[in-house]
N, C-alpha and C. Protein backbone atom coordinates (compact mmCIF):
# COMPACT_ATOMS: atom_id res chain seq x y z
N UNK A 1 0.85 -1.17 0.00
CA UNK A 1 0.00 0.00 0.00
C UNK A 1 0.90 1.23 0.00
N UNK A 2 0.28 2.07 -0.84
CA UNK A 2 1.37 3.34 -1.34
C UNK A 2 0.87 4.41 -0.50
N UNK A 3 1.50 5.28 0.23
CA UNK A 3 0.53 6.49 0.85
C UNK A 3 1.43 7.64 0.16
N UNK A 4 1.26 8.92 -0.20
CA UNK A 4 1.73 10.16 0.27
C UNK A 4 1.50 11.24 1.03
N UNK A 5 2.25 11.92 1.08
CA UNK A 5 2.18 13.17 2.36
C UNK A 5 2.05 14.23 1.79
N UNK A 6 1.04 15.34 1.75
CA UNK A 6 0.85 16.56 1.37
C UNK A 6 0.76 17.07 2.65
N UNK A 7 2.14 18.25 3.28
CA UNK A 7 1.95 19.53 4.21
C UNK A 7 0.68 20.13 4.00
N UNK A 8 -0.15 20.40 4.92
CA UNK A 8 -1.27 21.65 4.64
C UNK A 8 -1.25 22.48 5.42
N UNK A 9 -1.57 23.50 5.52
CA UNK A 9 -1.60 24.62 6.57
C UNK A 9 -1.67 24.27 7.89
N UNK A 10 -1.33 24.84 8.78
CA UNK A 10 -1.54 24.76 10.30
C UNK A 10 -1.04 23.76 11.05
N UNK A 11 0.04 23.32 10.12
CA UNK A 11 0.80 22.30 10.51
C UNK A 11 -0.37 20.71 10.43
N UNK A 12 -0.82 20.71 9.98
CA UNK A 12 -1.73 19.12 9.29
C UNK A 12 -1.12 18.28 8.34
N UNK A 13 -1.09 17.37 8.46
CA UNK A 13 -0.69 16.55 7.50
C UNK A 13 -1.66 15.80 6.63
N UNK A 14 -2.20 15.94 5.40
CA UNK A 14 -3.28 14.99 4.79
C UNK A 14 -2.16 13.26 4.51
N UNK A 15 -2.88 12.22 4.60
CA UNK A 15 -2.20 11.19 4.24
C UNK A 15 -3.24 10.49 2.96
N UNK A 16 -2.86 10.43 1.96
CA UNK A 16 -3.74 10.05 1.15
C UNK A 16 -3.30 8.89 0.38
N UNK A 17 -4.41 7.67 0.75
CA UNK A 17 -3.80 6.29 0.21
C UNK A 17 -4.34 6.00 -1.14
N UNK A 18 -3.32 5.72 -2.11
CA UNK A 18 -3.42 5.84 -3.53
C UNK A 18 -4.59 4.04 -4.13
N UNK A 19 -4.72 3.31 -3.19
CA UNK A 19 -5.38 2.60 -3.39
C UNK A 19 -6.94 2.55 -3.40
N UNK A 20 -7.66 3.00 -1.94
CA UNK A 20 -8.69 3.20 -1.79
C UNK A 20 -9.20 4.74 -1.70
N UNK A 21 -7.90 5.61 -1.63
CA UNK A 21 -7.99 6.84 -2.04
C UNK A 21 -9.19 7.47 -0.61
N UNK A 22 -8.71 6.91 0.50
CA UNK A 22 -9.01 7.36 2.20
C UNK A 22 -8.06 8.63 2.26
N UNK A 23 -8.95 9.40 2.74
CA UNK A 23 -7.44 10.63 3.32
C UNK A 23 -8.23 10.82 4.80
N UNK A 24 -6.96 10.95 5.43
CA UNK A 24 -6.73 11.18 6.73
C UNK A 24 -5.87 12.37 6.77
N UNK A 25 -6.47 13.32 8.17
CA UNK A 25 -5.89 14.62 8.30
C UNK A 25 -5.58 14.40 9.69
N UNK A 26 -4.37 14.22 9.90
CA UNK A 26 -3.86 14.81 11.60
C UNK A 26 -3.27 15.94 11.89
N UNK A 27 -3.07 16.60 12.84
CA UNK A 27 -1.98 17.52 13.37
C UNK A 27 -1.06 16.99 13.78
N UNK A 28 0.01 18.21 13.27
CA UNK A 28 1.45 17.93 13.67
C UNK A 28 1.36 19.03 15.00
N UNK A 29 1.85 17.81 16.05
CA UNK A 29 2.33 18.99 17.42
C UNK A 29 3.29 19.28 17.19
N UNK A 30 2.69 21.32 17.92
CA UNK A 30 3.89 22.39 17.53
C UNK A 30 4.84 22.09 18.44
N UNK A 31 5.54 21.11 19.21
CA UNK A 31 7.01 20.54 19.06
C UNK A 31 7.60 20.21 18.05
N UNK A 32 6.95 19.71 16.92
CA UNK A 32 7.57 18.80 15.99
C UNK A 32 7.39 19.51 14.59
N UNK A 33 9.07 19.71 14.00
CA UNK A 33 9.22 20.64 13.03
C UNK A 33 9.37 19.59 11.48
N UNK A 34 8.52 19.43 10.67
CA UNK A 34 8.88 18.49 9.55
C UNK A 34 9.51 19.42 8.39
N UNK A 35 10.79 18.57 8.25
CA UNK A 35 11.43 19.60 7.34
C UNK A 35 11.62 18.43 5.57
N UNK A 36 11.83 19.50 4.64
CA UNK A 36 12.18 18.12 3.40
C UNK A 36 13.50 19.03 2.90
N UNK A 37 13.94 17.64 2.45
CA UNK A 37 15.45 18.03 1.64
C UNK A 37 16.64 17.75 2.59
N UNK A 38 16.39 17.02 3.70
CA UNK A 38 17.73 17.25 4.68
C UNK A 38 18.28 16.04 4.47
N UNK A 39 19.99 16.27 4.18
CA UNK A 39 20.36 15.13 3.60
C UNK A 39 20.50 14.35 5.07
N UNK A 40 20.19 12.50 4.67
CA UNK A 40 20.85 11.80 5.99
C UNK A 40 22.66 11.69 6.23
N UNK A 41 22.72 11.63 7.31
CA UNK A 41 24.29 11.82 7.57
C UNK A 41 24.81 10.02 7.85
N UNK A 42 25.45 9.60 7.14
CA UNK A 42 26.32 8.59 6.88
C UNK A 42 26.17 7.67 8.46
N UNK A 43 25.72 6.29 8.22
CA UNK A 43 25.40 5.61 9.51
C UNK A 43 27.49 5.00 9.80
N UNK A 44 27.05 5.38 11.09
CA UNK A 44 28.60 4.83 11.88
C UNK A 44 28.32 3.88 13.08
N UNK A 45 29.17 3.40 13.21
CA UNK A 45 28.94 2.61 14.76
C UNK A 45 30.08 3.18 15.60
N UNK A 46 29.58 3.43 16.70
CA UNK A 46 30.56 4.05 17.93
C UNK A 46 30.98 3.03 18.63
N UNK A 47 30.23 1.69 18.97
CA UNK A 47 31.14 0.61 19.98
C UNK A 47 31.55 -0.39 19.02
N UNK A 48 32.22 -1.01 19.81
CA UNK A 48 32.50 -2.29 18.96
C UNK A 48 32.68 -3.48 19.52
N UNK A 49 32.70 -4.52 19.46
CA UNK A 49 32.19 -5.62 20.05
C UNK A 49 33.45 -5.89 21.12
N UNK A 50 33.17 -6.51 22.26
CA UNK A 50 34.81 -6.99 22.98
C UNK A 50 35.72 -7.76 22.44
N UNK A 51 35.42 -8.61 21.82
CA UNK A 51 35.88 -9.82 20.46
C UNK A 51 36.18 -9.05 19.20
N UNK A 52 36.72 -7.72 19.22
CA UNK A 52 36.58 -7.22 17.87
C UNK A 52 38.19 -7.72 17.47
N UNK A 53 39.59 -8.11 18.49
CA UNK A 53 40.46 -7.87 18.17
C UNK A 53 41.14 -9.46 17.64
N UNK A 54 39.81 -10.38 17.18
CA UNK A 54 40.00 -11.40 16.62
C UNK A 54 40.25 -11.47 15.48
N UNK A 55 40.14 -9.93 14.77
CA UNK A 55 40.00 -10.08 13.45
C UNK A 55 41.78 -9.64 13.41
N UNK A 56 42.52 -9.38 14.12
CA UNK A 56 44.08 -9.11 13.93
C UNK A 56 44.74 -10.87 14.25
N UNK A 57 44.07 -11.43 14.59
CA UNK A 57 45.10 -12.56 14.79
C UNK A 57 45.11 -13.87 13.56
N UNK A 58 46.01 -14.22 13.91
CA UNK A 58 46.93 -14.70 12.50
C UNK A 58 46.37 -16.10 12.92
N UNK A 59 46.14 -17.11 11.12
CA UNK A 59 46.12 -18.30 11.57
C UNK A 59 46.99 -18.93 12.84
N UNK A 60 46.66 -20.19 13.37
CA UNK A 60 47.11 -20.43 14.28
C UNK A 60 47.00 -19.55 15.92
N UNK A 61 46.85 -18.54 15.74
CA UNK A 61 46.78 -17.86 16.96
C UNK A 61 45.52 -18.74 17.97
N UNK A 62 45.78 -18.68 19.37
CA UNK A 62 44.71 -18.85 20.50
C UNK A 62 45.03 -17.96 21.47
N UNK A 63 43.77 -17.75 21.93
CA UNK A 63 43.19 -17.17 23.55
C UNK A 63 42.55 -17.66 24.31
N UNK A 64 42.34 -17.74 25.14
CA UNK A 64 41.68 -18.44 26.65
C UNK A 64 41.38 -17.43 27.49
N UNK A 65 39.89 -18.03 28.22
CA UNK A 65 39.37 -17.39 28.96
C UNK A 65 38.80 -18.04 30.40
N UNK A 66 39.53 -17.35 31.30
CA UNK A 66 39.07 -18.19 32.55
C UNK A 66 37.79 -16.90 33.62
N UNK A 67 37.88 -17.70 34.87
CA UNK A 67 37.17 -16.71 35.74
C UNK A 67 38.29 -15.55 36.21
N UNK A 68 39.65 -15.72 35.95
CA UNK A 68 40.40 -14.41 36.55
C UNK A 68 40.57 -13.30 35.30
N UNK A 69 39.53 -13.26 34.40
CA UNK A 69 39.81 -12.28 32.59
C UNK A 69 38.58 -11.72 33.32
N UNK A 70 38.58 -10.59 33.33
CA UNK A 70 37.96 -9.45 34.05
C UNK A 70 36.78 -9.49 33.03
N UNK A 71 35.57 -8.75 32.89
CA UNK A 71 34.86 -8.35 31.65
C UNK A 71 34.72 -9.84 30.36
N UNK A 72 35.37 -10.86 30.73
CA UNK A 72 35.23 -11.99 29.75
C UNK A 72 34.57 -13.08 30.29
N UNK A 73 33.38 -13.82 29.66
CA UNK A 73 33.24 -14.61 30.60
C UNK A 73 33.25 -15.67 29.52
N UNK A 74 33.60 -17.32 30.24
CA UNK A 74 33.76 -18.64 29.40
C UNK A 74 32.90 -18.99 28.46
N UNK A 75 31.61 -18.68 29.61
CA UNK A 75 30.18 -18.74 28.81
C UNK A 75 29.93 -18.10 27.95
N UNK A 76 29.92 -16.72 27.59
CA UNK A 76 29.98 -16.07 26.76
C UNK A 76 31.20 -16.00 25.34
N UNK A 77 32.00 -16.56 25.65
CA UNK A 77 33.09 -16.73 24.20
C UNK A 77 32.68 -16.92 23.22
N UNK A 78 32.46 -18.11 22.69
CA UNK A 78 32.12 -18.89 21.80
C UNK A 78 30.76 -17.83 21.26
N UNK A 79 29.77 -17.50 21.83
CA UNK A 79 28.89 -16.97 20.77
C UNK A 79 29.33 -15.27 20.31
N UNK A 80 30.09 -15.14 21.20
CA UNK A 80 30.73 -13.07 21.20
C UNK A 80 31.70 -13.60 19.75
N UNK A 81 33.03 -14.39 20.17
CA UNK A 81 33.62 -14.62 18.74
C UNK A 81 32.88 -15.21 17.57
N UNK A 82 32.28 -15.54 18.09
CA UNK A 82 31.56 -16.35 16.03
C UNK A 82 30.72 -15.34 15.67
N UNK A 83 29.68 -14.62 16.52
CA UNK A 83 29.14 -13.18 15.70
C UNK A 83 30.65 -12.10 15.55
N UNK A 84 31.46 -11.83 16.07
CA UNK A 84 32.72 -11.33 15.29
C UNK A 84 33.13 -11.41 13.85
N UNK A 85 33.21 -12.97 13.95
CA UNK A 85 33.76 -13.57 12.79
C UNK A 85 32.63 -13.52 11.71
N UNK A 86 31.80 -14.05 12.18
CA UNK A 86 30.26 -13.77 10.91
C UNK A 86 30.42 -12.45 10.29
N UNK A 87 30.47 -11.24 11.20
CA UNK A 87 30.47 -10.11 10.87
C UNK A 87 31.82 -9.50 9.76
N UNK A 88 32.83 -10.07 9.94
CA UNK A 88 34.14 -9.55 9.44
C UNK A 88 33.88 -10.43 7.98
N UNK A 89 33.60 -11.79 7.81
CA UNK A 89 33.33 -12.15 6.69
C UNK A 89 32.35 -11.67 5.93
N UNK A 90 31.18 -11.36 6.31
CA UNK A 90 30.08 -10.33 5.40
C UNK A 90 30.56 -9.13 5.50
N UNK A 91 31.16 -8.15 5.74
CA UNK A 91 32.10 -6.93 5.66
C UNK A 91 32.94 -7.27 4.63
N UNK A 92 33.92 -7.88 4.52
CA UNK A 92 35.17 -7.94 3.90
C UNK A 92 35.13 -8.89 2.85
N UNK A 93 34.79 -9.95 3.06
CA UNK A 93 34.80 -11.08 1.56
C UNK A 93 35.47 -12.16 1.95
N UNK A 94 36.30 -11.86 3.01
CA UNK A 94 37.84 -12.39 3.40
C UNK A 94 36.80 -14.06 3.99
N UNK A 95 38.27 -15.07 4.02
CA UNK A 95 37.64 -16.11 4.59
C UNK A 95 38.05 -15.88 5.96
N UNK A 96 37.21 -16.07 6.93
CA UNK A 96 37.93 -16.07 8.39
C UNK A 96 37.00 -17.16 8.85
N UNK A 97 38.18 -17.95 10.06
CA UNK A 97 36.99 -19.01 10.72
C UNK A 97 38.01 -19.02 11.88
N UNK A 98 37.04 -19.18 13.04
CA UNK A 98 37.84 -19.45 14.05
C UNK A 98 36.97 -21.03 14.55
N UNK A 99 37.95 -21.59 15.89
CA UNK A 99 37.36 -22.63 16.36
C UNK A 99 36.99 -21.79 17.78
N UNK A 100 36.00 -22.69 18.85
CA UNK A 100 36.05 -22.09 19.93
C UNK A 100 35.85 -23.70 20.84
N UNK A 101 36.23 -23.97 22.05
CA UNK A 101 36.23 -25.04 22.73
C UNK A 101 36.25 -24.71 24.27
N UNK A 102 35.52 -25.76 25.04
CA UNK A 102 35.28 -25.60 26.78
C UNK A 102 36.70 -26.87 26.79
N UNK A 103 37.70 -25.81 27.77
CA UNK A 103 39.09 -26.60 28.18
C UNK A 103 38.74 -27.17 29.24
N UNK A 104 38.19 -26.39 30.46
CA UNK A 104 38.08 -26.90 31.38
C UNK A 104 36.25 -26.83 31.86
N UNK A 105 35.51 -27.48 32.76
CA UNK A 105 34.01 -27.29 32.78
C UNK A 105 33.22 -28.40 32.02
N UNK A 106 32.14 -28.35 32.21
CA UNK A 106 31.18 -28.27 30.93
C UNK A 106 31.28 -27.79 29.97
N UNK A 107 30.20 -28.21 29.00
CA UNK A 107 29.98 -26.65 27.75
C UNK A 107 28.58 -26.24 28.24
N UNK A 108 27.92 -26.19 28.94
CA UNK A 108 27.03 -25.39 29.58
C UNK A 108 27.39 -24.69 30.99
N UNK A 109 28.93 -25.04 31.37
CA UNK A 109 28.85 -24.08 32.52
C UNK A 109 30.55 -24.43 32.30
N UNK A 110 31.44 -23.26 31.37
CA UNK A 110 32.46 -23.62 31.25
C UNK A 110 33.40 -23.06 32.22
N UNK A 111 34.21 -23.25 32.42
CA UNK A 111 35.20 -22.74 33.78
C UNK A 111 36.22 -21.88 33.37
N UNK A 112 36.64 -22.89 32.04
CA UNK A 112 38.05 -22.31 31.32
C UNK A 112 37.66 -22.28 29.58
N UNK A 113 37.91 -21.21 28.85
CA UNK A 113 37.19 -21.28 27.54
C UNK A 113 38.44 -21.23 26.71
N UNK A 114 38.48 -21.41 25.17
CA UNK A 114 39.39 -20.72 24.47
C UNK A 114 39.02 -20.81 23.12
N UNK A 115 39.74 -20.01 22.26
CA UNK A 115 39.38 -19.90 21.00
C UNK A 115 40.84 -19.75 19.99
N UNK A 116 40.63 -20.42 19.14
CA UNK A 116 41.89 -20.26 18.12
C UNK A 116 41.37 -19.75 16.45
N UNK A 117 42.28 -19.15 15.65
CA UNK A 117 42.12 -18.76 14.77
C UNK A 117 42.51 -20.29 13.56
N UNK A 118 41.45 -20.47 12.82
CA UNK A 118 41.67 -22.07 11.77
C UNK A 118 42.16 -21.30 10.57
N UNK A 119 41.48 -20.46 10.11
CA UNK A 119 41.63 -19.83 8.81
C UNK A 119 41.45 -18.68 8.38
């Protein structure tokens, strides 16, 4: 369903649907200034993931994560690095794969975690 927007006086907006050709008139509250022509400004991301610095390590590389890695937890590895890695391969083209494994624990309640770079 297609709608457009015609401004009308007094700050109203008509919405008029090109199908059944309904128009609806609301007010715009005088808080709210609708402007046209403003270009959008370029989307950025300000954080970045804690796992972001997987994408510098070289085949062969590993890390481990126990209960004394401040801000890291075992449990959490394995899914923080593979959305990393997902992400750097749809970005870049590049092949990246890492492995991730419970050293010590369970794999539902790991103690000691780690992760190595395969490819």
């Amino acid at each position: 369903m297609e709608r457009t927007r015609n401004q009308q006086q007094k700050g109203e907006i008509m919405l008029v649907d090109n199908h059944n050709m309904k128009i609806v008139t609301t007010t715009v509250p005088k808080c709210i200034k609708i402007r046209s022509n403003v270009e959008l400004p370029p989307a950025f991301k300000l954080t970045s993931h804690r796992y972001e610095f997987i994408t510098d390590m070289k085949v062969g590389e590993s890390f481990e994560v126990n209960g004394d890695t401040p801000d890291y937890k075992p449990k959490s590895l394995a899914s923080g690095v593979y959305q990393v890695a997902s992400k750097y391969r749809k970005t870049t083209g590049k092949t990246f794969k890492v492995a991730c494994r419970t050293i010590e624990g369970t794999s539902s309640n790991p103690i000691r975690s780690a992760c190595w770079r395969t490819e």
